[in-house]
Structures are given as C-alpha cells and as structure tokens.
PDB file of N, CA and C in Angstrom:
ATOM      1  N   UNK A   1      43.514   3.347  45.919  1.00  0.00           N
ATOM      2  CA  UNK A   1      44.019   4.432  45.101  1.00  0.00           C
ATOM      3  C   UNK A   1      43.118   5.662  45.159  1.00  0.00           C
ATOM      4  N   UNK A   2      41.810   5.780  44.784  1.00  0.00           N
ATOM      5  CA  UNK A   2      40.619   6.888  44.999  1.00  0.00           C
ATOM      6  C   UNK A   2      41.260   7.732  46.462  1.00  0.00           C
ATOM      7  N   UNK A   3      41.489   9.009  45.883  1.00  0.00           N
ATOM      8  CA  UNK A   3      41.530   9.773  46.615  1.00  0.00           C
ATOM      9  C   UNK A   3      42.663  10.299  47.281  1.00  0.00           C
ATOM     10  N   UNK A   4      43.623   9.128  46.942  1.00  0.00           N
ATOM     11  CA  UNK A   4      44.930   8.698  47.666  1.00  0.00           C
ATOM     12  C   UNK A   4      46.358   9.143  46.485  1.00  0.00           C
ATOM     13  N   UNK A   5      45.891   7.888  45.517  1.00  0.00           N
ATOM     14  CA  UNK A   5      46.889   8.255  44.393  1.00  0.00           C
ATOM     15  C   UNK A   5      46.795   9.114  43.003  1.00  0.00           C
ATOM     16  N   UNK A   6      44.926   8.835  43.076  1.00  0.00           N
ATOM     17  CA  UNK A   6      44.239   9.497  41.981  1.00  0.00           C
ATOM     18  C   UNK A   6      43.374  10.397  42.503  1.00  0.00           C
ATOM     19  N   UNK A   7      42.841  11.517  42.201  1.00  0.00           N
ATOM     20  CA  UNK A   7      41.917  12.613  42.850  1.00  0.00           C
ATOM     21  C   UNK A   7      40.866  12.047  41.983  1.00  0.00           C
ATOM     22  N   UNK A   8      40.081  11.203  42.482  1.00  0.00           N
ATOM     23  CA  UNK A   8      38.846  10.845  42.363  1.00  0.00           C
ATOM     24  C   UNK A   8      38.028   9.307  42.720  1.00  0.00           C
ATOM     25  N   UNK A   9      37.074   9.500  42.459  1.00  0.00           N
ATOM     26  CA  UNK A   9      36.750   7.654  42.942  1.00  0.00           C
ATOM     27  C   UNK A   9      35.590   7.056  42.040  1.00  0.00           C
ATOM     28  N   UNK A  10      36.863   6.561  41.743  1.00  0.00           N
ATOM     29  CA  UNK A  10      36.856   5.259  40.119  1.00  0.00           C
ATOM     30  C   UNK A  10      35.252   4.704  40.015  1.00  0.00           C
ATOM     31  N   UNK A  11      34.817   4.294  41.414  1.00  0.00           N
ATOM     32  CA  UNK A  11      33.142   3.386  41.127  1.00  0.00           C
ATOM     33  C   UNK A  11      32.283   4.807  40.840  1.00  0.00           C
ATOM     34  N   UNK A  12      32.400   5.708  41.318  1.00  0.00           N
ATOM     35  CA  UNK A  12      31.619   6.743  41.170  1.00  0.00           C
ATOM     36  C   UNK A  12      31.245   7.013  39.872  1.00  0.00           C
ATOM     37  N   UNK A  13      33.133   7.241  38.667  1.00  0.00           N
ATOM     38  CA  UNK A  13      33.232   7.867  37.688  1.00  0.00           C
ATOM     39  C   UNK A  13      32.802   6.794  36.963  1.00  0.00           C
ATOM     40  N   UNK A  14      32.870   5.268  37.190  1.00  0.00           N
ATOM     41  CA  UNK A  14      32.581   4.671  36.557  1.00  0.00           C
ATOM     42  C   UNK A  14      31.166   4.147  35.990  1.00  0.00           C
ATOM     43  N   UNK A  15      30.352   4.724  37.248  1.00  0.00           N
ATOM     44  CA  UNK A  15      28.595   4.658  37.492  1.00  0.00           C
ATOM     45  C   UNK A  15      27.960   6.125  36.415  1.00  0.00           C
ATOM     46  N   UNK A  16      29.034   6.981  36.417  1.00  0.00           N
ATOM     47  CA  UNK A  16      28.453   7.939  35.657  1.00  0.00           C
ATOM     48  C   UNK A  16      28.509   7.691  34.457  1.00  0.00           C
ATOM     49  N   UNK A  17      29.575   7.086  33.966  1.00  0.00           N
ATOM     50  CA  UNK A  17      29.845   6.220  32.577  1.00  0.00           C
ATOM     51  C   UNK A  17      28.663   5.231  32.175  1.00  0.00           C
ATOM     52  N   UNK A  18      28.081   4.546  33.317  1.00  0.00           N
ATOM     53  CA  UNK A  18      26.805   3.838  33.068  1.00  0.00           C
ATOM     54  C   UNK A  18      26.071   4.117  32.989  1.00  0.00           C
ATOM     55  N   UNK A  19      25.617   5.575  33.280  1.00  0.00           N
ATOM     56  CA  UNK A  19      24.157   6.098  33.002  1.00  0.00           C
ATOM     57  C   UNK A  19      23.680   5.615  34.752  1.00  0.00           C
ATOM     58  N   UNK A  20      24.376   5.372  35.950  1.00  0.00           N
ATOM     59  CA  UNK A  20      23.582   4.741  36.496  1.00  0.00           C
ATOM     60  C   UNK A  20      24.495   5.635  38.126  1.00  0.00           C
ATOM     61  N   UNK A  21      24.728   7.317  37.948  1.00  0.00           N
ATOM     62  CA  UNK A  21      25.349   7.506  39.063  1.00  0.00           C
ATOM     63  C   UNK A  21      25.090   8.285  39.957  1.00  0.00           C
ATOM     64  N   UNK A  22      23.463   8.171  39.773  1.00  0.00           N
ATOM     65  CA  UNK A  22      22.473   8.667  40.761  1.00  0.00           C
ATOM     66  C   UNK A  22      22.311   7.281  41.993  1.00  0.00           C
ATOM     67  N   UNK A  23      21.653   6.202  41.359  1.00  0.00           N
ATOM     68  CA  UNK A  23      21.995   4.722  41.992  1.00  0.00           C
ATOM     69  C   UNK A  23      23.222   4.819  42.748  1.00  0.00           C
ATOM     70  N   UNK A  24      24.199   4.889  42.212  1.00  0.00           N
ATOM     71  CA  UNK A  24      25.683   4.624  43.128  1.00  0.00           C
ATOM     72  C   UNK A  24      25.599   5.351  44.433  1.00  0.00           C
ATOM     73  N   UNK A  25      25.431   6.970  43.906  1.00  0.00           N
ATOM     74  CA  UNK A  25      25.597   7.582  44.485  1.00  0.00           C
ATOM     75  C   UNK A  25      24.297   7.414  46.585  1.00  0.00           C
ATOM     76  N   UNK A  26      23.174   6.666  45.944  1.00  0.00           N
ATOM     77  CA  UNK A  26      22.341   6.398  47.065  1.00  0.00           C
ATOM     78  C   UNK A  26      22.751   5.589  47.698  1.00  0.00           C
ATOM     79  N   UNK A  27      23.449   4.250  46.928  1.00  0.00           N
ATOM     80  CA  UNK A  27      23.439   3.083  47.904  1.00  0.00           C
ATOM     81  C   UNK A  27      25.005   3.817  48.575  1.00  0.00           C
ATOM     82  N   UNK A  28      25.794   4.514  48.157  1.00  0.00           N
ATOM     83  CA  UNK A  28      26.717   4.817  49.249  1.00  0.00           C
ATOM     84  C   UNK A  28      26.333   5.856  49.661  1.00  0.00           C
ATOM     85  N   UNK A  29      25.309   6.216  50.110  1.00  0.00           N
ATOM     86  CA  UNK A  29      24.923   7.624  51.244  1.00  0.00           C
ATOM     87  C   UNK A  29      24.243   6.589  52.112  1.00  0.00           C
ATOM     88  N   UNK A  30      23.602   5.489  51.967  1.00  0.00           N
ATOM     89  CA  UNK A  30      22.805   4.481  52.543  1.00  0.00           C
ATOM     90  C   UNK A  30      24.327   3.638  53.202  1.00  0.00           C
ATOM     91  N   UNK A  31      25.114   3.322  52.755  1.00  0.00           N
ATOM     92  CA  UNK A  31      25.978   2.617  53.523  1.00  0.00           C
ATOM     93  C   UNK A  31      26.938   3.706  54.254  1.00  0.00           C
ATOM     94  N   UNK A  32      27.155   5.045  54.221  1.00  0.00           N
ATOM     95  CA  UNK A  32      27.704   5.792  55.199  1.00  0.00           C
ATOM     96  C   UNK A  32      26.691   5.983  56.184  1.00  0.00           C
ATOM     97  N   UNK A  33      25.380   6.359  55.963  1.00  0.00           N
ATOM     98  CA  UNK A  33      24.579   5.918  57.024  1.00  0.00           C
ATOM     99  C   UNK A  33      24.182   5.044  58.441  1.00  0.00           C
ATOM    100  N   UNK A  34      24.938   3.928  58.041  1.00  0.00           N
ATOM    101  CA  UNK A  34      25.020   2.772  58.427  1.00  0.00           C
ATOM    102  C   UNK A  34      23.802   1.383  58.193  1.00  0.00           C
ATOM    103  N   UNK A  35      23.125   1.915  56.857  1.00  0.00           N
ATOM    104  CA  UNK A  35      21.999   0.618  56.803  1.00  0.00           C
ATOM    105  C   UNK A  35      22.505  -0.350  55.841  1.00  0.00           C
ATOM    106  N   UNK A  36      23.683  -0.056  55.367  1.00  0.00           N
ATOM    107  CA  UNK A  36      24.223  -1.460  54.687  1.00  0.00           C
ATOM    108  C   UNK A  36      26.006  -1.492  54.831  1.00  0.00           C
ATOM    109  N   UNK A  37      26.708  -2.639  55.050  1.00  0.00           N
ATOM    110  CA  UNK A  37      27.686  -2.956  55.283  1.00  0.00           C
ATOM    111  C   UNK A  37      28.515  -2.624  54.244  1.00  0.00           C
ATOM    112  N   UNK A  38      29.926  -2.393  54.173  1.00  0.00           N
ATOM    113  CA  UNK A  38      30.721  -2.112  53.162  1.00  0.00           C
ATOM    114  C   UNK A  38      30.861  -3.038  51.624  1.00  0.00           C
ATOM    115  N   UNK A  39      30.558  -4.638  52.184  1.00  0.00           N
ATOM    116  CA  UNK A  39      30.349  -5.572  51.391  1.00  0.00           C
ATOM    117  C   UNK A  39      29.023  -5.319  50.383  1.00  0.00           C
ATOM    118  N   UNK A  40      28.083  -5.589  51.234  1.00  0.00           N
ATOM    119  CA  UNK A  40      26.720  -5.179  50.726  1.00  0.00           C
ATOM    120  C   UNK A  40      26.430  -3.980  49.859  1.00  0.00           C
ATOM    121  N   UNK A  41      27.238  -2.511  50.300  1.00  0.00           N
ATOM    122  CA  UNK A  41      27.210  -1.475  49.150  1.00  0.00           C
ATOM    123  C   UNK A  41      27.958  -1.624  48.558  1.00  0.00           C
ATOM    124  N   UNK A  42      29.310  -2.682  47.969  1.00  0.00           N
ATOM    125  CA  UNK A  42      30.040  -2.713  47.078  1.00  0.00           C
ATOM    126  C   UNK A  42      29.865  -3.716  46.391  1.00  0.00           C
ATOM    127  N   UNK A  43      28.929  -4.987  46.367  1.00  0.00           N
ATOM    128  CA  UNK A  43      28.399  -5.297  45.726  1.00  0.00           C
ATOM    129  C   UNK A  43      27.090  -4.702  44.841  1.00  0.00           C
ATOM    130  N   UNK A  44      26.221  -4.045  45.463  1.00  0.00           N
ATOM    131  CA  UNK A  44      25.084  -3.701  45.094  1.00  0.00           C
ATOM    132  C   UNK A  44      25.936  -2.728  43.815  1.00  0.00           C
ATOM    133  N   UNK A  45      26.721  -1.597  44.402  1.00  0.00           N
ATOM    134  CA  UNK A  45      27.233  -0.566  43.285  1.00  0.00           C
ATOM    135  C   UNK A  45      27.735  -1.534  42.162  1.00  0.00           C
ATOM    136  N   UNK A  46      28.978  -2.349  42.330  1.00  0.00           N
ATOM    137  CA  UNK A  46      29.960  -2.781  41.280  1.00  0.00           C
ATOM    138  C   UNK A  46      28.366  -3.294  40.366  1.00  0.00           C
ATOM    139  N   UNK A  47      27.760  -4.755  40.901  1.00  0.00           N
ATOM    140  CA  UNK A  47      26.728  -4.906  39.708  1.00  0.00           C
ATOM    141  C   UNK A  47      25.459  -4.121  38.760  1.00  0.00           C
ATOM    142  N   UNK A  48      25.647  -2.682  39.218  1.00  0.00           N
ATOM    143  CA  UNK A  48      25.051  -1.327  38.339  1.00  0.00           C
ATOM    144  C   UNK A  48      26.289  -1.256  37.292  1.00  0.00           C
ATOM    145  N   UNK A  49      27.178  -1.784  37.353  1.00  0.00           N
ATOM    146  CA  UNK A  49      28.283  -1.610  36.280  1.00  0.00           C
ATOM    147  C   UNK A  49      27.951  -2.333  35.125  1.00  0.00           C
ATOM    148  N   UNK A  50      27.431  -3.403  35.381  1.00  0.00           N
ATOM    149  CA  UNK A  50      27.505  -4.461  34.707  1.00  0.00           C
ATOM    150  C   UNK A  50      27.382  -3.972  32.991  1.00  0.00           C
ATOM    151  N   UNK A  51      27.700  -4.616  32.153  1.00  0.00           N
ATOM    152  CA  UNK A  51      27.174  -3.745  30.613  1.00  0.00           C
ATOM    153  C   UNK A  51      28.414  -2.967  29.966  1.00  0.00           C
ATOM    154  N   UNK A  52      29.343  -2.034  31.320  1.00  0.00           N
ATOM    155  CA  UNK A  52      29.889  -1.047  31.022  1.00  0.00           C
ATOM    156  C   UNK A  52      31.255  -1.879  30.132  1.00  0.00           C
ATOM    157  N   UNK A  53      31.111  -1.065  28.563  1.00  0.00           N
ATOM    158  CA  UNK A  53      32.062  -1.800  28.096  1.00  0.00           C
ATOM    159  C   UNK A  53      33.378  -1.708  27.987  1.00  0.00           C
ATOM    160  N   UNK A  54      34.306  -2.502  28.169  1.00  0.00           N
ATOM    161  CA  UNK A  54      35.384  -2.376  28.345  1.00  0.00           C
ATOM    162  C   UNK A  54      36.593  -1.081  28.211  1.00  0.00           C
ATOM    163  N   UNK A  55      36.049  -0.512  26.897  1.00  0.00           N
ATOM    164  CA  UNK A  55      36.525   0.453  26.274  1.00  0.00           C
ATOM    165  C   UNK A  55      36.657   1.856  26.654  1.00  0.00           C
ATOM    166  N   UNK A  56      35.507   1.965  27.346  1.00  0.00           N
ATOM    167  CA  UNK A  56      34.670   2.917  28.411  1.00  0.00           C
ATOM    168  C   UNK A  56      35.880   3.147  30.105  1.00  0.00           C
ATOM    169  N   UNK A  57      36.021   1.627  30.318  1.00  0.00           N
ATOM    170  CA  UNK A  57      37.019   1.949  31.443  1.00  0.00           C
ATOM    171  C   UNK A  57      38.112   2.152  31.535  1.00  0.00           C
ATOM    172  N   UNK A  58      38.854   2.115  30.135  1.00  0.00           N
ATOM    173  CA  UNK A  58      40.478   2.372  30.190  1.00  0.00           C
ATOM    174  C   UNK A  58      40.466   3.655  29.093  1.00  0.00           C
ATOM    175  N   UNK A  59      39.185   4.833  28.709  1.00  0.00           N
ATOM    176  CA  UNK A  59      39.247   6.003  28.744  1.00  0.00           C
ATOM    177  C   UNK A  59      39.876   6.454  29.781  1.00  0.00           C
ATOM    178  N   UNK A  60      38.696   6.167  31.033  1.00  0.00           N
ATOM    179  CA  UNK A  60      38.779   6.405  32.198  1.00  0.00           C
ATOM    180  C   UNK A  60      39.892   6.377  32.819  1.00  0.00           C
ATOM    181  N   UNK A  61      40.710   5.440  32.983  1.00  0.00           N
ATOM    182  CA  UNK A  61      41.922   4.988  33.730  1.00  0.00           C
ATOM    183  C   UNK A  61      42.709   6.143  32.967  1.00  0.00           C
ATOM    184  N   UNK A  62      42.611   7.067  31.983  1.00  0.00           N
ATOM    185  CA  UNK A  62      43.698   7.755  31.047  1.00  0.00           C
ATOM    186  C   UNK A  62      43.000   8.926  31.409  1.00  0.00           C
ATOM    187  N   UNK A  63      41.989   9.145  31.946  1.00  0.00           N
ATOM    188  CA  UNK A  63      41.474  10.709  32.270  1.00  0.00           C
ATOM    189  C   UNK A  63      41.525  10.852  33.359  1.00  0.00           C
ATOM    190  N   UNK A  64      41.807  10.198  34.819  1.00  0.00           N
ATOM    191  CA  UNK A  64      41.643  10.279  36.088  1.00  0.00           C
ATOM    192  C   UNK A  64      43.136  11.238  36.186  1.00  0.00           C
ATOM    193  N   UNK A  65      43.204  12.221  37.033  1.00  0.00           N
ATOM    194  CA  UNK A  65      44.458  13.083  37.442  1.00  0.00           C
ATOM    195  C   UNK A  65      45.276  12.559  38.324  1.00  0.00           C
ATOM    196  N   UNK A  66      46.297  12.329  38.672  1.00  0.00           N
ATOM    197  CA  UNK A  66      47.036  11.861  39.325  1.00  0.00           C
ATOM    198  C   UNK A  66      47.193  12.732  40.974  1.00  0.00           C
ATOM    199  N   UNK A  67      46.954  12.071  42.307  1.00  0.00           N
ATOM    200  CA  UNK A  67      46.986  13.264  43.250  1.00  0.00           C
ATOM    201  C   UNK A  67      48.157  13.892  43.569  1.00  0.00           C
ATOM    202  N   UNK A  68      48.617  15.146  43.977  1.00  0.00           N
ATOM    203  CA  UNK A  68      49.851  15.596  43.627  1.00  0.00           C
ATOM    204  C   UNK A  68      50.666  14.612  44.631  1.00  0.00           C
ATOM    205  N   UNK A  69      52.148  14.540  44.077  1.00  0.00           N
ATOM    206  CA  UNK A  69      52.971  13.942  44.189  1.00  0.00           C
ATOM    207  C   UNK A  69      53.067  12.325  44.249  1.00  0.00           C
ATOM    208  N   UNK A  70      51.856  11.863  43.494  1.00  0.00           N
ATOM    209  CA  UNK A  70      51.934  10.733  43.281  1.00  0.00           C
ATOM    210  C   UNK A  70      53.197   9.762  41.949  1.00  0.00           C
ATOM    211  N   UNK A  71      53.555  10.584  40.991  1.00  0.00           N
ATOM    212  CA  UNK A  71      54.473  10.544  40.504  1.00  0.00           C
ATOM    213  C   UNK A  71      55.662  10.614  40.767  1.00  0.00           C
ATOM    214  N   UNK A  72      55.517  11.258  41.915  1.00  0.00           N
ATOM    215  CA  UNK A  72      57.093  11.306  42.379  1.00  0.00           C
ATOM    216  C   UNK A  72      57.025   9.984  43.610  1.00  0.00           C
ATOM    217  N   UNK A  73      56.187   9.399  44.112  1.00  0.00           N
ATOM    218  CA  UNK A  73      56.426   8.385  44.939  1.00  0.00           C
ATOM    219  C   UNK A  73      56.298   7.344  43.512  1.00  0.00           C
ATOM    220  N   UNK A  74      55.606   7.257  42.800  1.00  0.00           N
ATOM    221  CA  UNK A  74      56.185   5.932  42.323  1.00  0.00           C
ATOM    222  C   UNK A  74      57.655   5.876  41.410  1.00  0.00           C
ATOM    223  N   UNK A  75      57.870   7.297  40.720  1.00  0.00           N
ATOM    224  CA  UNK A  75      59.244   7.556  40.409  1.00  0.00           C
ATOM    225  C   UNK A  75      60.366   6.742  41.002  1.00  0.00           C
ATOM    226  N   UNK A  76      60.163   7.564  42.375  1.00  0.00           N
ATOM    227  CA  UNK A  76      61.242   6.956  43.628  1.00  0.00           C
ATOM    228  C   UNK A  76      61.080   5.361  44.190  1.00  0.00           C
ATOM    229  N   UNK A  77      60.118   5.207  43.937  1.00  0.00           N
ATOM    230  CA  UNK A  77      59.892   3.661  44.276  1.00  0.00           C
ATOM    231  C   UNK A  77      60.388   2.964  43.206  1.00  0.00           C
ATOM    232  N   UNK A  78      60.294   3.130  41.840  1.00  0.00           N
ATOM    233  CA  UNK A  78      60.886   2.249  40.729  1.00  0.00           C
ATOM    234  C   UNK A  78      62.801   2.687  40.797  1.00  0.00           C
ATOM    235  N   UNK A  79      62.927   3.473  41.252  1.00  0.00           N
ATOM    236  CA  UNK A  79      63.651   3.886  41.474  1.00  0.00           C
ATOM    237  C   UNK A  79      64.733   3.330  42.273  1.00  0.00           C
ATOM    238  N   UNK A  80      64.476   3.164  43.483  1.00  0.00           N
ATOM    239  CA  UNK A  80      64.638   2.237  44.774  1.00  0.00           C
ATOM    240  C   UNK A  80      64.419   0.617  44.246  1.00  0.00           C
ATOM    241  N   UNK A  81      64.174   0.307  42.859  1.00  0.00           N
ATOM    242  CA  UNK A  81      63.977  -1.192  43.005  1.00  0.00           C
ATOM    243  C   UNK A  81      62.710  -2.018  42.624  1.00  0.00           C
ATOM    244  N   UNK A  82      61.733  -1.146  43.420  1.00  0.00           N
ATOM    245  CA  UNK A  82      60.419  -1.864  43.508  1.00  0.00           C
ATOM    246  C   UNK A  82      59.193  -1.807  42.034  1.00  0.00           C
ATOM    247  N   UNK A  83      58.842  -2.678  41.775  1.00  0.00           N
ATOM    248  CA  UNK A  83      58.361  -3.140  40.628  1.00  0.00           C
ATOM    249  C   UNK A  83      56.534  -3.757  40.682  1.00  0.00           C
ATOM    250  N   UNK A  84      55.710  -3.622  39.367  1.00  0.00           N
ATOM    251  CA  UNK A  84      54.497  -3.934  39.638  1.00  0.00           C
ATOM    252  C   UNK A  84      54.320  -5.103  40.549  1.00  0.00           C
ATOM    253  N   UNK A  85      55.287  -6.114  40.512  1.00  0.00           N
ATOM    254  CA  UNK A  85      55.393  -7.479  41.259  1.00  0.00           C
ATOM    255  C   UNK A  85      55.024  -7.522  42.683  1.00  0.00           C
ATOM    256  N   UNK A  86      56.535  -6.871  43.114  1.00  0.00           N
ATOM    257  CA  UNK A  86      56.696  -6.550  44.488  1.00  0.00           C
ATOM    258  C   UNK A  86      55.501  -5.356  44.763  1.00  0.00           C
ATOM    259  N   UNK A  87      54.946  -4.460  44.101  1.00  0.00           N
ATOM    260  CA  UNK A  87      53.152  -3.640  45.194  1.00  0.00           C
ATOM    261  C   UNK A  87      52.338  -4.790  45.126  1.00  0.00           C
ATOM    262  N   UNK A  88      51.903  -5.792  44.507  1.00  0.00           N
ATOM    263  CA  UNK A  88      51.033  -6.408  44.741  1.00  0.00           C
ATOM    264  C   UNK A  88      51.397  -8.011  46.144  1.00  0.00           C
ATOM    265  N   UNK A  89      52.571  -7.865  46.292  1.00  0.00           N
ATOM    266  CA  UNK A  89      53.187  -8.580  47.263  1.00  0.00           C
ATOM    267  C   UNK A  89      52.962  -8.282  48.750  1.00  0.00           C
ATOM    268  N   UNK A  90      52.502  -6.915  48.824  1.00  0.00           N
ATOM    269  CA  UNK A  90      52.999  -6.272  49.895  1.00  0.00           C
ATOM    270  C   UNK A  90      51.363  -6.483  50.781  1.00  0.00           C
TER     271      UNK A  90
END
C-alpha cells in the first residue's frame, strides 16, 4: 500500500510515533545500500516498534491520505463484486 494506495510509508510514520525515526530511518539507508537484506532491515525496523501502543496506530491508519484515485479503484472494485475476502485471496 505505502506509496501506492496511501501517500506515505506506514513503518516510517510509525517509527516517528515511537520516538525512534531516526533508527528506522538508518537501518533503511543501510539496506538500500546493500549491507543488509530486505528481511534483515524489516525485522530490525518493525522490532524499534515494539511498545508502540495500539491506539497510536489506528490514529495513524485515519491520518494517512489516500493516493489520488485510490478511492475510485476501490469504489469500482466493490463495485464490480470484489470484497475484503476476495483482495486477500488474490
């Protein structure tokens, strides 16, 4: 979704929420680099989360902007049929 459906990226906003998005922000300049694997910087980031309380992330999920015309593809997709069920099917 980051970047795609929502104009922004969720571990980032979510590391800043932790007090901890200077950290995030290194270990993924270190894994575009190439000194750590995609696994390896997405573990290392997600457990800087740890703590962040629940409450904190579904602000978040309600402040992220939608990227344009993302409303209108899922419009048309519920539209056409398709349901939370069937995206996670696919």
């Amino acid at each position: 979704m980051d970047s795609t459906l929502i104009q922004g990226e969720v571990i980032d906003e979510l590391a800043r929420l932790n007090s901890v998005g200077e950290r995030v922000s290194a270990i993924t300049a270190a894994a575009m680099r190439g000194e750590l694997d995609f696994k390896q910087s997405f573990t290392q980031r997600v457990s800087l989360l740890k703590g962040l309380p629940e409450t904190r992330v579904r602000e978040l999920c309600h402040s992220i902007p939608l990227a344009e015309g993302a409303e209108r593809l899922i419009s048309t997709l519920k539209s056409l049929g398709y349901n939370r069920r069937a995206f996670w099917r696919l």
